[in-house]
N, C-alpha and C. Protein backbone atom coordinates (compact mmCIF):
# COMPACT_ATOMS: atom_id res chain seq x y z
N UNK A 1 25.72 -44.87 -18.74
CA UNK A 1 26.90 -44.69 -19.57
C UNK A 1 27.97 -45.69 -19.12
N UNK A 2 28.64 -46.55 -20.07
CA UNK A 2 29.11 -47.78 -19.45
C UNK A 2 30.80 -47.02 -20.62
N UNK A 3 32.35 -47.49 -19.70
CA UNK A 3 33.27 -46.92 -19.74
C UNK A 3 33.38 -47.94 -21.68
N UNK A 4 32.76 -48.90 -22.11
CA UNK A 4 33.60 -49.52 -23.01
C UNK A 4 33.15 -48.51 -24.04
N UNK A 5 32.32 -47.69 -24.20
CA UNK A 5 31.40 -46.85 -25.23
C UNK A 5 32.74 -46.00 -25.71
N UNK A 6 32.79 -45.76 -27.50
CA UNK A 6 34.36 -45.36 -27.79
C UNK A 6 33.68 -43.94 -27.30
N UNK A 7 34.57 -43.25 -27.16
CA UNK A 7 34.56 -41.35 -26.71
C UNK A 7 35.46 -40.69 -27.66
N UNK A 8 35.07 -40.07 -28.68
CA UNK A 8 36.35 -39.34 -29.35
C UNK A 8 36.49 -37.82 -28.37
N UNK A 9 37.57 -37.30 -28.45
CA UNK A 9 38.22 -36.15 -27.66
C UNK A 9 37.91 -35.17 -28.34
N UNK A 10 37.06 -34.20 -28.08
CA UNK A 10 37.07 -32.58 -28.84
C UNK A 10 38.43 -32.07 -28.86
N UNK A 11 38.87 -31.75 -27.12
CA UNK A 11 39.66 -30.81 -26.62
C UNK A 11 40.59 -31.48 -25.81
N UNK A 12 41.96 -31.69 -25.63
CA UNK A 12 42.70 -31.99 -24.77
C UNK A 12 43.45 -30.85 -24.20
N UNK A 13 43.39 -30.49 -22.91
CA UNK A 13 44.07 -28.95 -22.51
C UNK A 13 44.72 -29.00 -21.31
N UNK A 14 46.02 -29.00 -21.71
CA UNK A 14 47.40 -29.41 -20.73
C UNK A 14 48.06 -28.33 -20.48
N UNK A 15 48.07 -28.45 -18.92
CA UNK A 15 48.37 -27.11 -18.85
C UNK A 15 49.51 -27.36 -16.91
N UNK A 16 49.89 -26.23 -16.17
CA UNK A 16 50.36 -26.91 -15.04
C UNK A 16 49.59 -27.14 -13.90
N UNK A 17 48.35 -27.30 -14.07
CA UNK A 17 47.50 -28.44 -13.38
C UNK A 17 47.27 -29.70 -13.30
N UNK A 18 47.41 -30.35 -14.59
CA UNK A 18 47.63 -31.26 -15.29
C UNK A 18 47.61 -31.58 -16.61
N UNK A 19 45.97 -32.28 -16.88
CA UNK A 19 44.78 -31.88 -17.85
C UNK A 19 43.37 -32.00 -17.53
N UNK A 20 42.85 -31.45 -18.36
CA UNK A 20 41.73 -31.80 -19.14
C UNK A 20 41.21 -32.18 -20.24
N UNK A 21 40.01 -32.84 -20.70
CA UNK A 21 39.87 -33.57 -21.46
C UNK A 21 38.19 -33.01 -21.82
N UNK A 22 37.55 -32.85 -23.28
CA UNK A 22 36.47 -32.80 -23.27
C UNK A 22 35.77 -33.65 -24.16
N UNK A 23 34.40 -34.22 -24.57
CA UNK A 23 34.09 -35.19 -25.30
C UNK A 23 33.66 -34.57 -26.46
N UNK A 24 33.74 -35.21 -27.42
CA UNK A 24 32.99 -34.46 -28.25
C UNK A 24 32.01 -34.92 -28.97
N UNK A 25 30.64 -34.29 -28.02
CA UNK A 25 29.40 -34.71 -28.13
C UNK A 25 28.77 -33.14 -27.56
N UNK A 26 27.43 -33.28 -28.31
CA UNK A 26 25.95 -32.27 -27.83
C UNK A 26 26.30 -31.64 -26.63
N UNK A 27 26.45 -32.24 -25.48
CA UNK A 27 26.92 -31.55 -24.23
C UNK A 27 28.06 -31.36 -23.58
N UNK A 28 29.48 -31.49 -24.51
CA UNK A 28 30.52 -31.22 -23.94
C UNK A 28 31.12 -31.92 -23.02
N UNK A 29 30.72 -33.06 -22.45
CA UNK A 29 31.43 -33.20 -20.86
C UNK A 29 32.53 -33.21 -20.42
N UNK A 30 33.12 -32.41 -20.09
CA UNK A 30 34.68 -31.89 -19.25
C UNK A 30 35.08 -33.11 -18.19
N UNK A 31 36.29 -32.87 -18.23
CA UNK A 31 36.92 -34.19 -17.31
C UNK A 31 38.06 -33.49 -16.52
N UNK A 32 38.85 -33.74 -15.40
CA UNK A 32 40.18 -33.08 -14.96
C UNK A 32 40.93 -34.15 -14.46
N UNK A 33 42.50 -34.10 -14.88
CA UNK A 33 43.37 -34.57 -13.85
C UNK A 33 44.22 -33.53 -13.32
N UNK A 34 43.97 -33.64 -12.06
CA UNK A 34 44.61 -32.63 -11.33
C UNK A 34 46.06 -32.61 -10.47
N UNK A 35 47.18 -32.76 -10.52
CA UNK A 35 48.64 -33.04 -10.21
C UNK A 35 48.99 -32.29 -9.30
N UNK A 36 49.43 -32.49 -8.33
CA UNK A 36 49.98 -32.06 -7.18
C UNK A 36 51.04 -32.73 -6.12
N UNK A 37 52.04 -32.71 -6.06
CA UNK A 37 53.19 -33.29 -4.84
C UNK A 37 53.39 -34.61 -5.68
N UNK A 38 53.43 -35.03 -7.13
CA UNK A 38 53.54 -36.67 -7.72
C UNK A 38 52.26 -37.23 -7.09
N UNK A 39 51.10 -36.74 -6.94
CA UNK A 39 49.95 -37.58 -6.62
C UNK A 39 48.67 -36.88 -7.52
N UNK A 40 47.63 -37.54 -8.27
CA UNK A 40 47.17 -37.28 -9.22
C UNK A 40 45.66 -37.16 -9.08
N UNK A 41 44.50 -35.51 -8.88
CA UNK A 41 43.00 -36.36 -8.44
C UNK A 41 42.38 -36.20 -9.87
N UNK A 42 41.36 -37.16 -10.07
CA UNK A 42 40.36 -37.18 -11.24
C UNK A 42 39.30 -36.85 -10.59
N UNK A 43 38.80 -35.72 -11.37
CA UNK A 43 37.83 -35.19 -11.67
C UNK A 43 36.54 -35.07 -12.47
N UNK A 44 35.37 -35.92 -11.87
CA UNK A 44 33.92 -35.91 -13.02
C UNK A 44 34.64 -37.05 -14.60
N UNK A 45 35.22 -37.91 -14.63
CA UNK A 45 35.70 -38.66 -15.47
C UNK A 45 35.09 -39.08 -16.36
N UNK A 46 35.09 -38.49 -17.56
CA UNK A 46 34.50 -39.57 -18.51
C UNK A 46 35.73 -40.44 -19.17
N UNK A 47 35.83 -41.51 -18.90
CA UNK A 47 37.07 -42.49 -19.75
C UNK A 47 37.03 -42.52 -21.16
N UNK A 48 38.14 -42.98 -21.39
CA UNK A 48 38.55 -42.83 -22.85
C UNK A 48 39.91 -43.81 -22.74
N UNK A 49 40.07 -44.36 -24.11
CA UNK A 49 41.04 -45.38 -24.46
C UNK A 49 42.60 -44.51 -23.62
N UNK A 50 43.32 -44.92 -23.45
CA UNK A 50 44.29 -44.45 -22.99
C UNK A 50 44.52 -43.51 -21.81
N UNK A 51 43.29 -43.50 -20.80
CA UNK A 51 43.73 -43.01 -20.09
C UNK A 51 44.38 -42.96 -18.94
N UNK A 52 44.68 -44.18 -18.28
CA UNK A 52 45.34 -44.75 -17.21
C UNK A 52 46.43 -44.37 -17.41
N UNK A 53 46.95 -44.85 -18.53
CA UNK A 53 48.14 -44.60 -18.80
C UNK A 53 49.01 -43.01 -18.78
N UNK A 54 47.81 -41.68 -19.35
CA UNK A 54 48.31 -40.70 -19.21
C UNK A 54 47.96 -39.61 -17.79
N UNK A 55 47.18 -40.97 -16.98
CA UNK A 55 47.52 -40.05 -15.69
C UNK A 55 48.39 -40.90 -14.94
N UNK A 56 48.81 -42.44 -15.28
CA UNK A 56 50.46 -42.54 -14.35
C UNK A 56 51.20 -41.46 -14.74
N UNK A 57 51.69 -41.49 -16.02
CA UNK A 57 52.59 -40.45 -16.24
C UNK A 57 52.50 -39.26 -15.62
N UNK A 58 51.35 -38.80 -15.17
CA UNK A 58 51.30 -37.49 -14.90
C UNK A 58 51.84 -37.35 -13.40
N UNK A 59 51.41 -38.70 -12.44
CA UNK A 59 51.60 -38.93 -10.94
C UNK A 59 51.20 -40.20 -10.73
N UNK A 60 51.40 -40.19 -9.36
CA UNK A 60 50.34 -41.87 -9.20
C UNK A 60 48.86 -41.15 -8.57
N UNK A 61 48.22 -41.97 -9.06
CA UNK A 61 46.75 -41.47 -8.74
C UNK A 61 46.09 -41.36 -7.22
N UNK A 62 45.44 -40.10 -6.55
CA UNK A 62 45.22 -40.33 -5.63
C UNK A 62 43.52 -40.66 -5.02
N UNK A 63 42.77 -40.37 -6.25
CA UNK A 63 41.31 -40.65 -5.79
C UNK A 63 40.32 -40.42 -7.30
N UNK A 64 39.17 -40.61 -7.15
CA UNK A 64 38.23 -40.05 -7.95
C UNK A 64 37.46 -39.00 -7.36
N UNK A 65 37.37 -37.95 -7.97
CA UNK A 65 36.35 -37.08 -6.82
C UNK A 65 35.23 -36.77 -8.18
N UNK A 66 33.70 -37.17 -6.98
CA UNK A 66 32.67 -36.90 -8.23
C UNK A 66 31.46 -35.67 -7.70
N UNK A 67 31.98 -34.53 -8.20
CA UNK A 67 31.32 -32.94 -7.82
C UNK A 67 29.87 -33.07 -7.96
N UNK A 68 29.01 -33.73 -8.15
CA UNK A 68 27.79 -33.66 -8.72
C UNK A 68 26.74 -34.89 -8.83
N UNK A 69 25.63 -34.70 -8.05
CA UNK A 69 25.19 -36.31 -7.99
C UNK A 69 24.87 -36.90 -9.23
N UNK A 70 24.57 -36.18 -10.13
CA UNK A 70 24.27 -36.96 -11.52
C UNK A 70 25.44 -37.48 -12.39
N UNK A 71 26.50 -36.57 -12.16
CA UNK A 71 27.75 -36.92 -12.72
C UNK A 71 28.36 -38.48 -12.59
N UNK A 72 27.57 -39.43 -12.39
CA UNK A 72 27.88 -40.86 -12.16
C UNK A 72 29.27 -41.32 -13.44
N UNK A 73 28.81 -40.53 -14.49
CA UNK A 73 30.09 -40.77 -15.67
C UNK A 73 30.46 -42.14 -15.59
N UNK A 74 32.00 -41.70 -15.34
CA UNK A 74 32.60 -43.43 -15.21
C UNK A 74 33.86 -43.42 -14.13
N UNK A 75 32.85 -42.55 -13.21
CA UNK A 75 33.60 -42.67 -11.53
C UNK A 75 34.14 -43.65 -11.14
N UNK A 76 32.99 -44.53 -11.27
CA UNK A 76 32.72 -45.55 -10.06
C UNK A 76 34.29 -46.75 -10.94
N UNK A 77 33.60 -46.48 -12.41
CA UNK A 77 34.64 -47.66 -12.68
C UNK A 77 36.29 -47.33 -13.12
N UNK A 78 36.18 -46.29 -12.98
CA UNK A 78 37.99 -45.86 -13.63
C UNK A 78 38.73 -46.17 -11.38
N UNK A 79 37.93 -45.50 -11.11
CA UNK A 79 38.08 -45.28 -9.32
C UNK A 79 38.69 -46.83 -9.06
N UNK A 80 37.82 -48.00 -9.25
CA UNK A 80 37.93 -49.29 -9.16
C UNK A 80 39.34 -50.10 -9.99
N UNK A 81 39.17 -49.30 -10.98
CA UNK A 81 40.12 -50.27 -12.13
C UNK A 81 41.61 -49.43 -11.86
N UNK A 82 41.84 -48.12 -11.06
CA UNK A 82 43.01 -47.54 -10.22
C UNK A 82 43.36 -48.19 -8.92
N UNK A 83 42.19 -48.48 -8.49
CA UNK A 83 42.15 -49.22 -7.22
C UNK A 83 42.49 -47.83 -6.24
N UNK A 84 41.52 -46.75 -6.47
CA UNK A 84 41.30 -45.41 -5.58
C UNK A 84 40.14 -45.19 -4.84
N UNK A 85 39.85 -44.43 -4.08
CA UNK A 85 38.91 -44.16 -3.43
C UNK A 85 38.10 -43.05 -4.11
N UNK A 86 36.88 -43.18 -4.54
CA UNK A 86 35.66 -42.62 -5.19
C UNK A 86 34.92 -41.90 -4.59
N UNK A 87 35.45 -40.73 -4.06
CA UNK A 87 34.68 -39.72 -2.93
C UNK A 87 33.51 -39.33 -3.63
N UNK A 88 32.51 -39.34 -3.51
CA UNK A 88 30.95 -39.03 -4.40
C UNK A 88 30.29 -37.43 -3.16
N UNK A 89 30.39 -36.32 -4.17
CA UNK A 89 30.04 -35.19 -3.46
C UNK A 89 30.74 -35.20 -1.89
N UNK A 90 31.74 -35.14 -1.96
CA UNK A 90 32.45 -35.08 -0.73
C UNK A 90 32.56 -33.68 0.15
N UNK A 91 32.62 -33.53 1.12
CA UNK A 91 32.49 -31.90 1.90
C UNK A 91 33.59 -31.36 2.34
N UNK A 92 34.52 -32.02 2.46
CA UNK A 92 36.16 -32.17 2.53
C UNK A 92 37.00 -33.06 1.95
N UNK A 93 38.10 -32.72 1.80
CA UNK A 93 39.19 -33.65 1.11
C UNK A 93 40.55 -33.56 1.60
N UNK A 94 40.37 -34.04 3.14
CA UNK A 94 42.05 -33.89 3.87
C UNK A 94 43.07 -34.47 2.66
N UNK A 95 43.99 -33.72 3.46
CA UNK A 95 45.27 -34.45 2.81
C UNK A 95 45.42 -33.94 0.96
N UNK A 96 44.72 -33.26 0.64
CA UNK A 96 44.95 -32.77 -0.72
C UNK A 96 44.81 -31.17 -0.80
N UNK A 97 44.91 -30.59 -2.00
CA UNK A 97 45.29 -28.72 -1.93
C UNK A 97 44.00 -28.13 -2.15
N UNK A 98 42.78 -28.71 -2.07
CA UNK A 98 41.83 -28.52 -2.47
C UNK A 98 40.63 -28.01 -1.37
N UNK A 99 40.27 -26.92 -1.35
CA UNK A 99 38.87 -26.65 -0.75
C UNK A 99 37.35 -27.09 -1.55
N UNK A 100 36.98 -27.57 -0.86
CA UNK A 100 35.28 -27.58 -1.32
C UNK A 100 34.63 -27.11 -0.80
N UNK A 101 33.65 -26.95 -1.71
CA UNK A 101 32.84 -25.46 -1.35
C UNK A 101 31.51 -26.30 -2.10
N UNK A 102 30.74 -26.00 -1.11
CA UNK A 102 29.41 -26.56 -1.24
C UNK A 102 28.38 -25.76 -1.69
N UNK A 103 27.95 -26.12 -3.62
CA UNK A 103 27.29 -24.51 -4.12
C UNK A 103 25.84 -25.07 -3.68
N UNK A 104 25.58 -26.29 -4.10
CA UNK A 104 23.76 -26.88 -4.36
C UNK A 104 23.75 -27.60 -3.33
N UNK A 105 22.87 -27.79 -2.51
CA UNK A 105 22.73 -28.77 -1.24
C UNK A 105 20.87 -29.07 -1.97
N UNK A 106 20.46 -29.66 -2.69
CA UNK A 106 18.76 -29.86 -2.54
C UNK A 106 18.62 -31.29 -2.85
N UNK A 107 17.45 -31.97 -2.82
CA UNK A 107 16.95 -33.16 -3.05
C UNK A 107 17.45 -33.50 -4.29
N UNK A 108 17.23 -32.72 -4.72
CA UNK A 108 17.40 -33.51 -6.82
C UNK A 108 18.56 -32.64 -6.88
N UNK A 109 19.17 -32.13 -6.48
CA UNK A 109 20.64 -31.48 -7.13
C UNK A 109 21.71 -31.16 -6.05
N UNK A 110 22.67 -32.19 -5.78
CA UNK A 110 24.24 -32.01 -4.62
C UNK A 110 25.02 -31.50 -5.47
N UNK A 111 25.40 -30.20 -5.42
CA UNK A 111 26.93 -30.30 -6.40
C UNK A 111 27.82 -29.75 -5.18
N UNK A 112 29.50 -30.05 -5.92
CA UNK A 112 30.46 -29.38 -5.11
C UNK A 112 31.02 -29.12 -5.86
N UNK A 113 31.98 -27.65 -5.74
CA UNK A 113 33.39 -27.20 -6.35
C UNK A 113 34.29 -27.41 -5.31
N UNK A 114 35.65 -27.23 -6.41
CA UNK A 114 36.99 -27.06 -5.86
C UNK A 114 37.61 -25.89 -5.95
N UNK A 115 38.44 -25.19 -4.85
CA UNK A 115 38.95 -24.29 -4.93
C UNK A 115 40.44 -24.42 -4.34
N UNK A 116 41.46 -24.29 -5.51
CA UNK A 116 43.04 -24.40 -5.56
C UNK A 116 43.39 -23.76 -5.25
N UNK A 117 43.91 -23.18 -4.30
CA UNK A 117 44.23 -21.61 -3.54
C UNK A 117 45.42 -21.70 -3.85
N UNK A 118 46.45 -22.33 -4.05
CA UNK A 118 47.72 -22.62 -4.64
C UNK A 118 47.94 -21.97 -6.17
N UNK A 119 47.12 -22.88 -6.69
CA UNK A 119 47.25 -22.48 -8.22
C UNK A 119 46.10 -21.22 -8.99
N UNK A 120 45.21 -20.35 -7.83
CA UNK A 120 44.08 -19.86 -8.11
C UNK A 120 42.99 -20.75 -8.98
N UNK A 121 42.91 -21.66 -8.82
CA UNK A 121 41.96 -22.56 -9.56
C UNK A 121 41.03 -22.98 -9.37
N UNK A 122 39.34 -22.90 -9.68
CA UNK A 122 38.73 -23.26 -9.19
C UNK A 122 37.65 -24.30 -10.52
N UNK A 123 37.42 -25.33 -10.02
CA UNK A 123 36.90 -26.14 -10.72
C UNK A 123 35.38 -26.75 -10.21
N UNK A 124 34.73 -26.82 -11.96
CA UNK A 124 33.07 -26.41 -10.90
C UNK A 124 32.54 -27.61 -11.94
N UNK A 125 31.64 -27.98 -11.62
CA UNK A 125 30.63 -29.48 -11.76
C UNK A 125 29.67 -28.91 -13.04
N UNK A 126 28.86 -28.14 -12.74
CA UNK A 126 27.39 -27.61 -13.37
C UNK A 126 27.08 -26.59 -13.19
N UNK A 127 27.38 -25.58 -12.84
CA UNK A 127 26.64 -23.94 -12.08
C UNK A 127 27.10 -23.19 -13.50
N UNK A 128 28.41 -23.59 -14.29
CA UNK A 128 28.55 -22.89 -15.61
C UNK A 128 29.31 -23.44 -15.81
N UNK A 129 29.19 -23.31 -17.63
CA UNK A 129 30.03 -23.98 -18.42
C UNK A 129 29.86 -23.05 -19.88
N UNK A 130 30.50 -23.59 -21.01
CA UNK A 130 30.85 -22.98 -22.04
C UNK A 130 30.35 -23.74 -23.57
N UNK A 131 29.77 -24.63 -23.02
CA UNK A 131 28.81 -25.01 -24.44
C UNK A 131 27.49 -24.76 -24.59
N UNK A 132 27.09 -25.02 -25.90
CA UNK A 132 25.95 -23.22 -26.53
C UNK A 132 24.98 -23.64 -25.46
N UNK A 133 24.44 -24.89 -25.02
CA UNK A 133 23.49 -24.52 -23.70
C UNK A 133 23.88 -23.81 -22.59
N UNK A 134 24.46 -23.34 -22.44
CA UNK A 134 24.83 -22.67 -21.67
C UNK A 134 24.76 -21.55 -21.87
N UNK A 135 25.79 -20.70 -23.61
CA UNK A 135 25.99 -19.98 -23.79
C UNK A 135 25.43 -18.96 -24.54
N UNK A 136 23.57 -19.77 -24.76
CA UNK A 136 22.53 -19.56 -25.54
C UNK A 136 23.40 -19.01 -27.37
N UNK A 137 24.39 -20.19 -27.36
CA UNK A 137 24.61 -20.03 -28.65
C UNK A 137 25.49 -18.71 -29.04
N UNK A 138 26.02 -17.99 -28.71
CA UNK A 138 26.60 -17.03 -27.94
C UNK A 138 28.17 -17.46 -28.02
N UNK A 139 28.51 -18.45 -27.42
CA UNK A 139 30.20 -18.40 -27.51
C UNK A 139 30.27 -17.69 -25.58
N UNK A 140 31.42 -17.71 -25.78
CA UNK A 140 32.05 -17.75 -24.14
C UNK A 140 31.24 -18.81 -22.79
N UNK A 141 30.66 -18.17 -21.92
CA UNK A 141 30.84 -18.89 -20.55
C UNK A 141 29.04 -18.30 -20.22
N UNK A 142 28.65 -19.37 -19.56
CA UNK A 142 27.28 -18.70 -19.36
C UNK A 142 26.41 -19.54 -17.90
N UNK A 143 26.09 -19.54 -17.39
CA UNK A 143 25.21 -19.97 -16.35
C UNK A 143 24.29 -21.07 -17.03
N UNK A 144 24.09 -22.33 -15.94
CA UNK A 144 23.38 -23.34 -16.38
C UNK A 144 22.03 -22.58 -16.15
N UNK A 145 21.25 -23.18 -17.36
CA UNK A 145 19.78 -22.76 -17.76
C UNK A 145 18.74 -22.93 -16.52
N UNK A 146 18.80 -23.69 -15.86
CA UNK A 146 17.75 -24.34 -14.51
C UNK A 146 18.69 -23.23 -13.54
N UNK A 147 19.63 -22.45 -13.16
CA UNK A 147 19.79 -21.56 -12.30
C UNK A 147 20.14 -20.65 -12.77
N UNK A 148 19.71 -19.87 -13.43
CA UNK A 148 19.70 -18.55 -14.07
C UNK A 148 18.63 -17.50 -13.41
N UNK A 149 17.55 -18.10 -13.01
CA UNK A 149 16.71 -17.12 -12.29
C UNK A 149 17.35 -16.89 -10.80
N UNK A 150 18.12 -17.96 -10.31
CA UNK A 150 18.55 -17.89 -8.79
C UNK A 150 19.82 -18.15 -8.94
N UNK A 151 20.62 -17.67 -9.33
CA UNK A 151 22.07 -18.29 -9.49
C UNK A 151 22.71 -18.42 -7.97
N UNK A 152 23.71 -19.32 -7.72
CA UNK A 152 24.13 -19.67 -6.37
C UNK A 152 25.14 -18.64 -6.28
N UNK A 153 24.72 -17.59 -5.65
CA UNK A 153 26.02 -16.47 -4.32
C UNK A 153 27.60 -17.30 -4.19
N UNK A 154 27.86 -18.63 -3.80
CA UNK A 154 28.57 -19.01 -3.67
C UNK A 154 29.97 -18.75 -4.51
N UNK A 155 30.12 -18.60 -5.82
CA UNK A 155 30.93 -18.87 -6.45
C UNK A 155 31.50 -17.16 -6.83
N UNK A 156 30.75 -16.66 -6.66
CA UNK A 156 30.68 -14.95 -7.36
C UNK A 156 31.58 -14.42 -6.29
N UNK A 157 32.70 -13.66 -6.98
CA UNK A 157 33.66 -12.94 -6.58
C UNK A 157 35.09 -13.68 -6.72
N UNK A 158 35.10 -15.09 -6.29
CA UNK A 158 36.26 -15.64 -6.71
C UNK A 158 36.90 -14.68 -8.21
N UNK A 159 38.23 -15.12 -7.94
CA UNK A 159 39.37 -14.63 -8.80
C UNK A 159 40.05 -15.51 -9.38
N UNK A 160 39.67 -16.57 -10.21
CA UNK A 160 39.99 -17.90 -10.75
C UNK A 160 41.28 -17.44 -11.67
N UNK A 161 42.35 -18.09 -12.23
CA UNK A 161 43.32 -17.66 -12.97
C UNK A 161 42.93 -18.84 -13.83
N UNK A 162 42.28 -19.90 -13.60
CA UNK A 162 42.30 -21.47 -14.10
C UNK A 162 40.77 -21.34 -13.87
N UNK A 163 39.24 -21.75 -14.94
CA UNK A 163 38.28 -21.88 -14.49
C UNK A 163 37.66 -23.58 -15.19
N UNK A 164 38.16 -24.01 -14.90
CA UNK A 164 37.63 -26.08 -14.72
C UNK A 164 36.12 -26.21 -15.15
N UNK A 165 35.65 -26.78 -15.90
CA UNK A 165 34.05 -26.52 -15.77
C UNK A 165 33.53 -28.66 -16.48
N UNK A 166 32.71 -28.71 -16.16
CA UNK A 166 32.08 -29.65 -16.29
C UNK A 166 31.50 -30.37 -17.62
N UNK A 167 31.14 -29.11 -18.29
CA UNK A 167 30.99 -29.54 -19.96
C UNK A 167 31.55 -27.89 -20.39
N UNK A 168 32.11 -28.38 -21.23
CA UNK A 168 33.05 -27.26 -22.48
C UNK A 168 34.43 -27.24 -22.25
N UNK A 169 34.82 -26.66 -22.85
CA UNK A 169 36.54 -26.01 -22.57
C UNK A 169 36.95 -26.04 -21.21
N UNK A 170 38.07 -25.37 -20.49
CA UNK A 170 38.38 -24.94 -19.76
C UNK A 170 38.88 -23.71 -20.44
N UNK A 171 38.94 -21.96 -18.99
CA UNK A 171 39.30 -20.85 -19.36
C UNK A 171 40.52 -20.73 -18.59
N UNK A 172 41.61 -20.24 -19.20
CA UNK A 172 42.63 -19.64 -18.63
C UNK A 172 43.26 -17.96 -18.29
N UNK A 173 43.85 -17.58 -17.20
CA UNK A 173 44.32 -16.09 -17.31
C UNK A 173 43.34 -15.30 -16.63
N UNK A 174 42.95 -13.90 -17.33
CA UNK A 174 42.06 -12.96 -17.47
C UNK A 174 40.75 -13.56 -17.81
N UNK A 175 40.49 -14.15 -18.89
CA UNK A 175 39.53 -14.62 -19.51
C UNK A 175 38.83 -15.50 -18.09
N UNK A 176 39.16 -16.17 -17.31
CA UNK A 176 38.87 -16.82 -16.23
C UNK A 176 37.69 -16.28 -15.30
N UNK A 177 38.26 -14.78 -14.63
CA UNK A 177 37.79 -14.50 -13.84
C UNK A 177 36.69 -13.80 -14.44
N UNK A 178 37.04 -13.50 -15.60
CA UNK A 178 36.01 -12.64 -16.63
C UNK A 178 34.77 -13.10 -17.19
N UNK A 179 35.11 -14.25 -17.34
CA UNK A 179 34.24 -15.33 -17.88
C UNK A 179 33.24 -15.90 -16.93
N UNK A 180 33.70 -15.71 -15.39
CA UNK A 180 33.02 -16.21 -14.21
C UNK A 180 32.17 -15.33 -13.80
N UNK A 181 32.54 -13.73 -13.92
CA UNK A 181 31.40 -12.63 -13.66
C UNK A 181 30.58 -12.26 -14.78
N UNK A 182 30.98 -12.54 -15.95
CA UNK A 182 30.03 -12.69 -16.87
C UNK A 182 28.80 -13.59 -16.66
N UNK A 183 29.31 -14.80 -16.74
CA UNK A 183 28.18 -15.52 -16.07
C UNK A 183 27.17 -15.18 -15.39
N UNK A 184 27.67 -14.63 -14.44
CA UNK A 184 26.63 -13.88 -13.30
C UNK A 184 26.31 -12.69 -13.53
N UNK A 185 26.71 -11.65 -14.21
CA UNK A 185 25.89 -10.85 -14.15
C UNK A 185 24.76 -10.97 -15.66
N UNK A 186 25.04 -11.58 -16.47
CA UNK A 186 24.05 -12.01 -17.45
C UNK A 186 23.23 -13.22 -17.83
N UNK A 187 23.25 -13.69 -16.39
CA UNK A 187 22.32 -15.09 -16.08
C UNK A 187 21.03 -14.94 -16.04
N UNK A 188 20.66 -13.48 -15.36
CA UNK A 188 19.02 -13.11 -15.67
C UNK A 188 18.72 -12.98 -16.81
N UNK A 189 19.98 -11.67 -17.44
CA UNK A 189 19.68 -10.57 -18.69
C UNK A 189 19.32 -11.39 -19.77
N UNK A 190 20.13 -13.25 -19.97
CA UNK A 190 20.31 -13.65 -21.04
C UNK A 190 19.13 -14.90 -21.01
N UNK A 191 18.19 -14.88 -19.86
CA UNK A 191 17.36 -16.14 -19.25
C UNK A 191 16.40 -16.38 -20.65
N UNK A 192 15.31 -15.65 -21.36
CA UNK A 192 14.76 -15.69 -22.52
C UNK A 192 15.23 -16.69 -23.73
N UNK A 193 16.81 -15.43 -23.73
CA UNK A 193 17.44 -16.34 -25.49
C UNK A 193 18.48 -16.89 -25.01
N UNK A 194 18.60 -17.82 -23.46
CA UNK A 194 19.08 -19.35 -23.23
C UNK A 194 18.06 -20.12 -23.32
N UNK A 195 16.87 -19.58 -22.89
CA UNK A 195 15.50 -21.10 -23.00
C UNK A 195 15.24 -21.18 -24.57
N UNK A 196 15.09 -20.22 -25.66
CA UNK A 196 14.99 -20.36 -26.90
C UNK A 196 15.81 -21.04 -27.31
N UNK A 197 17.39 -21.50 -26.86
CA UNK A 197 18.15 -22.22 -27.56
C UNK A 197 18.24 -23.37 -26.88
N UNK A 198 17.64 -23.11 -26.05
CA UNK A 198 18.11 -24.83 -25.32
C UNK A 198 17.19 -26.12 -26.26
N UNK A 199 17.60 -27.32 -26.58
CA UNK A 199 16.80 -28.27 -26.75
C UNK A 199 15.36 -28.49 -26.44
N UNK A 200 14.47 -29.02 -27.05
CA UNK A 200 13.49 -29.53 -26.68
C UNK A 200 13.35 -30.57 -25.20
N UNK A 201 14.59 -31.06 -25.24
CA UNK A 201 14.42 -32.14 -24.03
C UNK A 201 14.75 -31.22 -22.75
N UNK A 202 15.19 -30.16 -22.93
CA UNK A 202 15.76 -29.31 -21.69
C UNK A 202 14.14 -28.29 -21.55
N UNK A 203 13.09 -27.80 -22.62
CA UNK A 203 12.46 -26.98 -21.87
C UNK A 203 11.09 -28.10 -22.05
N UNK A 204 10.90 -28.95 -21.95
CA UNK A 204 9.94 -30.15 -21.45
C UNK A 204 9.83 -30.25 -19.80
């Protein structure tokens, strides 16, 4: 995926985190700028015409952080063309408000979340999201299809007020934390009629 490719915007969702941004395409892919002290982190980036510009405004930029080894997006080159540092699955992040929390550690799959203890916010790569693969068509928030039989312990119980996700929307409020135990407790129940809806290229 190369940054000159046009991206039209589904969702732009501004809020006092910063924003987010989603694409609007088949899989949703979610983006974050995250604002804190006038310094600004990007999150899983997919670029789009104008965006430099609306994260000076927001702060001056302090890094790229990329939650997920596949998430290559357009890290490497928004990171470069800020002239920031491109933390790729990072295990800490001194100097910023952010915990990481390490859900996937395996050969074919690193992911990391963030957890905003400031703003109750927690922002997640791939473990769930809110488009119909996910949501087996369904609507709301649902567990990725490949961990539904084993979902990762890690994330379950958080109390998100802000829930960040990787492809779809972002959830705010009630709906947040609600949306996050949903997930989990109907990641087995719903395992059947998520593989019936998923694509052909997903149950190959």
């Amino acid at each position: 995926m190369t940054s000159c490719m046009p991206r039209k915007i589904k969702t732009l969702d501004e809020s006092a985190l910063g924003f987010s941004w989603t694409i609007d395409e088949a899989y949703e892919r979610g983006s974050h700028a995250l604002a804190d002290g006038g310094r600004v982190w990007i999150v899983d980036p997919v670029d789009f015409d104008g965006l430099d510009e609306k994260l000076r405004a927001l702060g001056e930029p302090a890094a790229v952080l990329q939650l997920l080894d596949r998430h290559d997006r357009d890290c490497a080159e928004v990171a470069e063309r800020l002239g920031v540092p491109h933390h790729n699955i990072p295990d800490e992040l001194p100097d910023s408000p952010f915990e990481v929390i390490k859900v996937i550690q395996l050969p074919v799959w690193k992911e990391r979340a963030l957890w905003w203890a400031d703003r109750q916010a927690l922002i997640v790569a791939e473990v769930v999201g809110t488009n119909s693969l996910y949501t087996a068509g369904q609507g709301g928030i649902g567990m990725h299809i490949f961990l539904r039989p084993r979902p990762p312990k890690v994330l379950r119980g958080r109390s998100p007020q802000h829930l960040l996700m990787g492809h779809g929307d972002p959830l705010h409020g009630p709906e947040a934390t609600d949306g996050l135990e949903y997930a989990y407790a109907h990641a087995r129940k719903d395992l059947i009629k998520a593989w019936r809806n998923a694509p052909a290229s997903v149950r190959d």
